[in-house]
Protein backbone atom coordinates (compact mmCIF):
# COMPACT_ATOMS: atom_id res chain seq x y z
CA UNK A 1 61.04 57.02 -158.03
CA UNK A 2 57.62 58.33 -158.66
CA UNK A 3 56.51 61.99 -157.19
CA UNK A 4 53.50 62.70 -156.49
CA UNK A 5 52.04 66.08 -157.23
CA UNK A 6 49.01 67.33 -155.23
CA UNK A 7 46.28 68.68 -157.52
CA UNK A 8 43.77 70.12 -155.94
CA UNK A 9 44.09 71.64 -151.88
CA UNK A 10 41.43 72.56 -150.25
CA UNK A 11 42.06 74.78 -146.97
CA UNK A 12 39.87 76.60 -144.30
CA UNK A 13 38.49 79.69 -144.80
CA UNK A 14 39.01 83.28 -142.60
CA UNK A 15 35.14 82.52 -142.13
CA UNK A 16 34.45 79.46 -139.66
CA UNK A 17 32.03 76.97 -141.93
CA UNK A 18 33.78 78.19 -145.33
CA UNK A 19 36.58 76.54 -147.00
CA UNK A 20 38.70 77.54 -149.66
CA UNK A 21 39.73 75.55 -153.11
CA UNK A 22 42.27 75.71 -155.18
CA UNK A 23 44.48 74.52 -157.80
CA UNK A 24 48.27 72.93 -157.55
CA UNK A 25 48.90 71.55 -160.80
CA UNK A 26 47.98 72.58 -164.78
CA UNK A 27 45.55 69.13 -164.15
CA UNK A 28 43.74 70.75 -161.43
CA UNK A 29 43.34 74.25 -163.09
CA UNK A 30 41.69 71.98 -166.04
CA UNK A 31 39.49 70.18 -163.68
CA UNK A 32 38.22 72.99 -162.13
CA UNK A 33 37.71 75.04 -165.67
CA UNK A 34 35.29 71.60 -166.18
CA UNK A 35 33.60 72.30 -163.87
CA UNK A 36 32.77 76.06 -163.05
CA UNK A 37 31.97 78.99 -165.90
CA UNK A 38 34.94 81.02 -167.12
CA UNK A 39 33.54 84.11 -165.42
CA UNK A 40 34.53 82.34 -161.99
CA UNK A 41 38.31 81.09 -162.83
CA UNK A 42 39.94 84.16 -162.00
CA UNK A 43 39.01 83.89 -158.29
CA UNK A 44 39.27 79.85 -158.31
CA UNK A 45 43.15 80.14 -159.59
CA UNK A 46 44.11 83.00 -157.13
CA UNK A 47 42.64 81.60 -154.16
CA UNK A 48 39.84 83.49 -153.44
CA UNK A 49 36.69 80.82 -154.01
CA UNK A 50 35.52 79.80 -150.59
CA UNK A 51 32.60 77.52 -150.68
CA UNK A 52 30.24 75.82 -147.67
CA UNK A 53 31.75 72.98 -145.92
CA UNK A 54 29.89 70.59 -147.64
CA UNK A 55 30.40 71.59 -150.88
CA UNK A 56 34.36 70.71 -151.43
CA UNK A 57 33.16 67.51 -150.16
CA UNK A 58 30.77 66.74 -153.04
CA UNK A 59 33.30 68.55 -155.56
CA UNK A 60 36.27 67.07 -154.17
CA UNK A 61 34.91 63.65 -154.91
CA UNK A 62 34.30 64.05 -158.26
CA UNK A 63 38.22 64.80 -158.45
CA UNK A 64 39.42 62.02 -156.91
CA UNK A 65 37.23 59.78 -159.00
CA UNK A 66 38.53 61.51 -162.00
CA UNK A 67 42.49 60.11 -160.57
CA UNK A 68 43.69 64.20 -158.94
CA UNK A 69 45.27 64.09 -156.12
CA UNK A 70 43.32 66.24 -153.33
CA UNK A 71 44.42 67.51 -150.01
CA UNK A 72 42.56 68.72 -147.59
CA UNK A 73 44.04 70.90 -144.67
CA UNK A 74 41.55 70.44 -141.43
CA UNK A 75 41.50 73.03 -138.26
CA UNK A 76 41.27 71.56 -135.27
């Protein structure tokens, strides 16, 4: 039986337009250290980046063409 862990969520924001990222796995807190500067991880890995809603989209593919796992919540 294989599992499938989730590596990357990203989540609406308390602002309409923003969305939140963040990490669910160890290979989704090293993706995202690829990708933004050390002075920025603290917020990334507790939740508190929020980025445009086109942004997670361009980001997000990146990830899933380096093999994480996204998921992306969507308000309706």
């Amino acid at each position: 039986m294989t599992v499938m862990t989730v590596d990357l969520v990203t989540t609406p924001a308390d602002v309409e337009g923003l969305r939140r990222l963040y990490p669910q796995s160890i290979h989704g807190v090293l993706w995202l250290q690829t990708h933004f500067p050390s002075s920025e991880w603290g917020a990334l890995l507790q939740d508190q980046a929020c980025f445009s809603a086109d942004c997670p989209d361009h980001l997000l593919s990146d990830a899933v063409d380096a093999g994480l796992l996204v998921h992306q919540l969507i308000a309706v």
